[in-house]
N, C-alpha and C. Protein backbone atom coordinates (compact mmCIF):
# COMPACT_ATOMS: atom_id res chain seq x y z
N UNK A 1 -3.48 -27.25 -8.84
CA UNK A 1 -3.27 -26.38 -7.72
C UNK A 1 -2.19 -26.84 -6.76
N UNK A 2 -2.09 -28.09 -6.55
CA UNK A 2 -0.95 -28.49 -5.73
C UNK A 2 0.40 -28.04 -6.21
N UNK A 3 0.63 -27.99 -7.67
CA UNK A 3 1.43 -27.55 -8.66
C UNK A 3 2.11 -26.20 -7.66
N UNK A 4 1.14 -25.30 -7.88
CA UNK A 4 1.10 -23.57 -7.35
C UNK A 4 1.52 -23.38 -6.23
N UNK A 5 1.01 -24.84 -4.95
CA UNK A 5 1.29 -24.31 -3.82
C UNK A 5 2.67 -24.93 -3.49
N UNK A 6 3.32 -25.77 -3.93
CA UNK A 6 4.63 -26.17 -4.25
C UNK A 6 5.60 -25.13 -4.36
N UNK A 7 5.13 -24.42 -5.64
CA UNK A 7 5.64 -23.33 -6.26
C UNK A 7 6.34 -22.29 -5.15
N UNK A 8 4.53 -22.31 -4.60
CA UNK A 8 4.64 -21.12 -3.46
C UNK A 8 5.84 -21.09 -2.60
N UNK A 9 5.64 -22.24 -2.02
CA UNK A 9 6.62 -22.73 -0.96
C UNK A 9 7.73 -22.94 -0.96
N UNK A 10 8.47 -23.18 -2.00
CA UNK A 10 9.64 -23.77 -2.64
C UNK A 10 10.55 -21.84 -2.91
N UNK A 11 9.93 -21.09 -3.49
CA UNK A 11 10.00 -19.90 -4.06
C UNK A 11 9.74 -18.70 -2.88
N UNK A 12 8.61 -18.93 -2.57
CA UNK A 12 8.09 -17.85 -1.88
C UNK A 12 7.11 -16.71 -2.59
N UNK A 13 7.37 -17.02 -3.92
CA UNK A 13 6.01 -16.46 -4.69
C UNK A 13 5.06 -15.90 -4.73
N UNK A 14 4.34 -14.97 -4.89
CA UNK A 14 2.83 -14.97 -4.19
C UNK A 14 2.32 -15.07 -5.14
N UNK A 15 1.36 -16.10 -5.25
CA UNK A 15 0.34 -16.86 -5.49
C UNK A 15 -1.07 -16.52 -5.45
N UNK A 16 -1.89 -15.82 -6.61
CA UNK A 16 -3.18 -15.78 -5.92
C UNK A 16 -4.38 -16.44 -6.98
N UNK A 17 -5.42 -17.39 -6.49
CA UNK A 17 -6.08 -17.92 -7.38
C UNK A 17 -7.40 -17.05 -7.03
N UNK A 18 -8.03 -17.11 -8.16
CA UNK A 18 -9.25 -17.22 -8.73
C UNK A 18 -10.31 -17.48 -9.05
N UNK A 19 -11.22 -18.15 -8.67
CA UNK A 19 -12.15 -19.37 -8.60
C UNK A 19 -13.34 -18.56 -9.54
N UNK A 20 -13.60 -18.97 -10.71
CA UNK A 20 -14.95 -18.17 -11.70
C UNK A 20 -15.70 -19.47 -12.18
N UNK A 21 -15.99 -20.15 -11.45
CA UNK A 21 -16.56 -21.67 -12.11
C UNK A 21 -17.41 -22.47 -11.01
N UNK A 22 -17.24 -22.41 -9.45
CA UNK A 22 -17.87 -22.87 -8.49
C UNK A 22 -18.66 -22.48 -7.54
N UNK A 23 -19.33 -23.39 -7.51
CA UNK A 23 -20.30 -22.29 -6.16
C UNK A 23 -18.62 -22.55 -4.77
N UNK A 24 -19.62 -21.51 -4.29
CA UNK A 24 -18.88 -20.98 -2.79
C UNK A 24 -18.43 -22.36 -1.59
N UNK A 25 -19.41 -22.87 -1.44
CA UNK A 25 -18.61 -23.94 -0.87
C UNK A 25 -18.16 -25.39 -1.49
N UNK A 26 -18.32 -25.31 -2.67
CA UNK A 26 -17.16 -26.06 -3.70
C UNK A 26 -15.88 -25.83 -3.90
N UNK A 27 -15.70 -24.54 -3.69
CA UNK A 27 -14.69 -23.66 -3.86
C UNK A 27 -13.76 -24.36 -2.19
N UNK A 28 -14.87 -23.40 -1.25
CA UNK A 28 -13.81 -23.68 0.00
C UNK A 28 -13.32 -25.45 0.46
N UNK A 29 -14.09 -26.21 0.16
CA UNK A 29 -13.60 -27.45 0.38
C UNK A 29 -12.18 -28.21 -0.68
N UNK A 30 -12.32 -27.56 -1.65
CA UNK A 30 -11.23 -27.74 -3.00
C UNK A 30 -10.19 -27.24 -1.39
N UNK A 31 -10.22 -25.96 -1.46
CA UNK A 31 -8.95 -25.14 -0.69
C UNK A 31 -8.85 -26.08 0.93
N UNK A 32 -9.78 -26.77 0.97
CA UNK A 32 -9.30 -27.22 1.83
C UNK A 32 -8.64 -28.35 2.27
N UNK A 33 -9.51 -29.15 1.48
CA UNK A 33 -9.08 -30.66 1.09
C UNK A 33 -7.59 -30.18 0.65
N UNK A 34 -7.08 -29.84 -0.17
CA UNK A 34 -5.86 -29.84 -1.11
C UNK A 34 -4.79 -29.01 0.34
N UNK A 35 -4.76 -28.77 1.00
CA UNK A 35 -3.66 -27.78 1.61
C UNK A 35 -3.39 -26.38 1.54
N UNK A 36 -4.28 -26.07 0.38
CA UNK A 36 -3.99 -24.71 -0.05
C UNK A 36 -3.79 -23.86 0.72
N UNK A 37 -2.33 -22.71 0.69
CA UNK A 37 -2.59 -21.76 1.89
C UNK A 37 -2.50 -20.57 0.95
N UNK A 38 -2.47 -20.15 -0.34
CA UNK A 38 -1.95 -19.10 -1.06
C UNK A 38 -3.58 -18.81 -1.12
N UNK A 39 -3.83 -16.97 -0.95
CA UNK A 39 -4.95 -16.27 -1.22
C UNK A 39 -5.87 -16.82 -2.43
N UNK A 40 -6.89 -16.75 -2.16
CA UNK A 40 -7.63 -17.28 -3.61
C UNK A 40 -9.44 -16.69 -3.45
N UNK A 41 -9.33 -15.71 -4.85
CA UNK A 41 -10.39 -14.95 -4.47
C UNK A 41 -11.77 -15.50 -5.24
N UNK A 42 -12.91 -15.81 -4.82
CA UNK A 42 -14.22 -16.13 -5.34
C UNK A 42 -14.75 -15.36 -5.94
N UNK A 43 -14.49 -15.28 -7.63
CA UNK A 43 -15.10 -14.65 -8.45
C UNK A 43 -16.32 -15.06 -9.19
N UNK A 44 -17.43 -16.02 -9.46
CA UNK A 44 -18.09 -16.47 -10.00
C UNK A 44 -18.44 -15.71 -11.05
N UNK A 45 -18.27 -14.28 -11.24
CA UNK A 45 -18.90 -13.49 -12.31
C UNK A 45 -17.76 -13.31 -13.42
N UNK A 46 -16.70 -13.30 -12.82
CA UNK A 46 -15.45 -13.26 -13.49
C UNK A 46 -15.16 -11.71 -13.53
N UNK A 47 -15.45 -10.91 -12.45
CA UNK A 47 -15.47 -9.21 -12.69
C UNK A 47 -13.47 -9.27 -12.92
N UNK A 48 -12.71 -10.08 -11.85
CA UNK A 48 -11.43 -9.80 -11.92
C UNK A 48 -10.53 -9.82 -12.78
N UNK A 49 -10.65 -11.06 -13.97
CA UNK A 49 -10.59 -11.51 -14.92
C UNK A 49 -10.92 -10.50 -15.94
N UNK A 50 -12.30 -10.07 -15.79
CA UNK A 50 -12.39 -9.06 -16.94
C UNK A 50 -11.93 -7.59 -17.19
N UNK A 51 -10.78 -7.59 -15.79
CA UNK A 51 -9.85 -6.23 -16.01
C UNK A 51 -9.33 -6.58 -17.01
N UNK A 52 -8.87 -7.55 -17.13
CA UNK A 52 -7.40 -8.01 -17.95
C UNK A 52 -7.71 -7.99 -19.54
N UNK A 53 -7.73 -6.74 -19.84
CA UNK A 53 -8.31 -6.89 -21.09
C UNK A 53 -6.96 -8.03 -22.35
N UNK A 54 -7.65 -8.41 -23.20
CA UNK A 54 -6.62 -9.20 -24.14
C UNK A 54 -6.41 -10.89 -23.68
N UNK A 55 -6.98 -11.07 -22.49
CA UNK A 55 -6.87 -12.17 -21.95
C UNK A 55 -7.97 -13.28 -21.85
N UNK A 56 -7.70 -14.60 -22.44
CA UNK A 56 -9.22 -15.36 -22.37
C UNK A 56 -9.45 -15.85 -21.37
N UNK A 57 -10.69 -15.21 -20.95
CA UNK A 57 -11.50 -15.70 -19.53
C UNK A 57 -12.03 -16.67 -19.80
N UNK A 58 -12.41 -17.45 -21.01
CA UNK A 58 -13.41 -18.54 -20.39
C UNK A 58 -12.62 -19.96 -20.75
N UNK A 59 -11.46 -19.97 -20.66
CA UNK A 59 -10.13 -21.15 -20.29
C UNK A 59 -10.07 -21.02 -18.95
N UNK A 60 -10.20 -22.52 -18.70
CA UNK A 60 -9.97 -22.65 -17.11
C UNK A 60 -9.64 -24.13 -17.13
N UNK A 61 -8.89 -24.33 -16.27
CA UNK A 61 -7.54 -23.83 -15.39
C UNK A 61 -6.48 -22.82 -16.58
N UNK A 62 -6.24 -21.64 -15.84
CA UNK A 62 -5.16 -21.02 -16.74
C UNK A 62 -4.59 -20.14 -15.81
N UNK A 63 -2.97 -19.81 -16.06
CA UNK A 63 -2.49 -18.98 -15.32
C UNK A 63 -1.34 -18.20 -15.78
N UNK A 64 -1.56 -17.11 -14.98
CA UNK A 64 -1.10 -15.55 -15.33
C UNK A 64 0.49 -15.84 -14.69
N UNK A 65 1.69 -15.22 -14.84
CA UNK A 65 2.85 -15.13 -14.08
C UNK A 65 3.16 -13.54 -14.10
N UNK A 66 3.37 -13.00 -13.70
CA UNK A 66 3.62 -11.56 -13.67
C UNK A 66 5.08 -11.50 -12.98
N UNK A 67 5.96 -10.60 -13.79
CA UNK A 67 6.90 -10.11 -13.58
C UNK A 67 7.44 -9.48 -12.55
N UNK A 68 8.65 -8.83 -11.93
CA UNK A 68 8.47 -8.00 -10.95
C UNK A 68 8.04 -6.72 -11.11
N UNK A 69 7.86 -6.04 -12.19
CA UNK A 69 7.24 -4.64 -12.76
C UNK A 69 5.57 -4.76 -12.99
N UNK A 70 5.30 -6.03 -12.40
CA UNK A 70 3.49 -6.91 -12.38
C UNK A 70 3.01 -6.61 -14.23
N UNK A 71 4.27 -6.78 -14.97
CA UNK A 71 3.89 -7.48 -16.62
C UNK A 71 3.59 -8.58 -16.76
N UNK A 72 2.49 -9.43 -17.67
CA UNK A 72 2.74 -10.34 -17.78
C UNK A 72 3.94 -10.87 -18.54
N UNK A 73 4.51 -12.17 -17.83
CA UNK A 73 5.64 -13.00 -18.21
C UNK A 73 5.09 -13.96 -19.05
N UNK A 74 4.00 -14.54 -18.79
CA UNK A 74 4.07 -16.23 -19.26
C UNK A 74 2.78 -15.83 -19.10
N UNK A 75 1.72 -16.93 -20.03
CA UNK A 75 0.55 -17.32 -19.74
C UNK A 75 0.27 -18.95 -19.88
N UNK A 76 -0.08 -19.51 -19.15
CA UNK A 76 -0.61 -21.21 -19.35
C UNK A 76 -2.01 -21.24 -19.40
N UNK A 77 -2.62 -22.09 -20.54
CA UNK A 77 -4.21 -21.57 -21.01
C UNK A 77 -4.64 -23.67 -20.72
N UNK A 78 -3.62 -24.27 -19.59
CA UNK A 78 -3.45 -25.53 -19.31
C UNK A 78 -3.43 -25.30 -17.91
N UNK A 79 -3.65 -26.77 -17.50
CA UNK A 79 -2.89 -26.60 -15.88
C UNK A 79 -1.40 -26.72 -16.24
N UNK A 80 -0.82 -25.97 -15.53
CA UNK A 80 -0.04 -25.39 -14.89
C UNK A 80 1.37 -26.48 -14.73
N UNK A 81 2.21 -27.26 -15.11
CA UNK A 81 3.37 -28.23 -14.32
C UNK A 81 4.41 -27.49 -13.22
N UNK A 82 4.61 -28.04 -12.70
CA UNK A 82 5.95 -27.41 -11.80
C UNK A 82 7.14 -27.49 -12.86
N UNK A 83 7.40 -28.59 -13.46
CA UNK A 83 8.54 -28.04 -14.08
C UNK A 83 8.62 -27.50 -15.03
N UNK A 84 7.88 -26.80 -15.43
CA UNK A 84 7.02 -25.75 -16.84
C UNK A 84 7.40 -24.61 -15.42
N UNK A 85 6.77 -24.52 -14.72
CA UNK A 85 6.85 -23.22 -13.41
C UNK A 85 7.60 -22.54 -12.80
N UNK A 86 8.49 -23.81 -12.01
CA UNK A 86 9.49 -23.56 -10.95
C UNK A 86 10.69 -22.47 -12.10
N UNK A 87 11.24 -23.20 -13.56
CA UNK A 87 12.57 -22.12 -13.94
C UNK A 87 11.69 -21.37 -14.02
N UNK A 88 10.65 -21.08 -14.29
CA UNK A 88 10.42 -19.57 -14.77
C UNK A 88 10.07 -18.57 -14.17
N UNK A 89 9.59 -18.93 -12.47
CA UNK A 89 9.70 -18.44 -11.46
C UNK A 89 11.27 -17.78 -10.99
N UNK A 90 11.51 -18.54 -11.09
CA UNK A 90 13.02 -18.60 -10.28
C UNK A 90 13.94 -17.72 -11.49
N UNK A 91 13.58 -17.68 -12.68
CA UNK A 91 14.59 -16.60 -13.46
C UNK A 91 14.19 -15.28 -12.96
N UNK A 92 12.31 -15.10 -12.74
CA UNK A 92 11.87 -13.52 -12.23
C UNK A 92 12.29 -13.04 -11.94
N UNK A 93 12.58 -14.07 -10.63
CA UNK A 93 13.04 -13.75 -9.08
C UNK A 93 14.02 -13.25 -8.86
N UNK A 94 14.98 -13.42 -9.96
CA UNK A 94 16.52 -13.39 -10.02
C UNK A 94 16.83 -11.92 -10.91
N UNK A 95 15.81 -11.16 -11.63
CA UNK A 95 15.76 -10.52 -12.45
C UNK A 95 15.69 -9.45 -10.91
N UNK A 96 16.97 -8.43 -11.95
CA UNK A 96 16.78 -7.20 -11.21
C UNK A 96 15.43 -6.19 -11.46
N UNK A 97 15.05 -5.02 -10.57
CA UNK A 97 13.82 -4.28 -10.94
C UNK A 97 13.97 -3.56 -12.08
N UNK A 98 13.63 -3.06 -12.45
CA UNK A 98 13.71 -1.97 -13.90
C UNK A 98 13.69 -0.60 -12.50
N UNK A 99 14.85 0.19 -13.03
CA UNK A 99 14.76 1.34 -11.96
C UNK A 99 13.12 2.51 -12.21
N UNK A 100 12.78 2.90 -11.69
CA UNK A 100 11.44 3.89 -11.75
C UNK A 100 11.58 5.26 -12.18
């Protein structure tokens, strides 16, 4: 997670985690202890996760990158590195929109 909020900051990114594995105030002390300032929603049931059809929910730590058209780009079924992150952020970013 420090990874992400790096990310965040460095980029400007938005960032949103997930939490389907902890109780509630396991959760908020992680976010707190660590610095975390990027949104991060308490799912324990995994309802959010299970929009995503095609995607394995029960890998954890794993993370989604979404495009600027909100496709997925990348999936990491690992934690996460910054330098696995940061280019691939930063090509998105750089990517024009697809016109509508």
């Amino acid at each position: 997670m420090p990874g992400l909020q790096f990310v965040q900051e460095q980029t400007g990114a938005a960032v949103l985690g997930i939490d389907v594995r902890d109780e509630r105030q396991a959760a908020s002390d992680f976010v707190r202890d660590r610095g975390v300032t990027f949104d991060s929603i308490f799912d324990p049931p995994g309802r959010a996760l299970a929009r995503l059809s095609g995607y394995p929910r029960n890998t954890v730590p794993s993370t989604l990158v979404l495009d600027k058209q909100h496709r997925v780009a990348a999936v990491f079924l690992t934690v996460v590195r910054v330098p696995e992150l940061m280019p691939l952020v930063q090509r998105l970013q750089a990517e024009s929109p697809s016109p509508a």
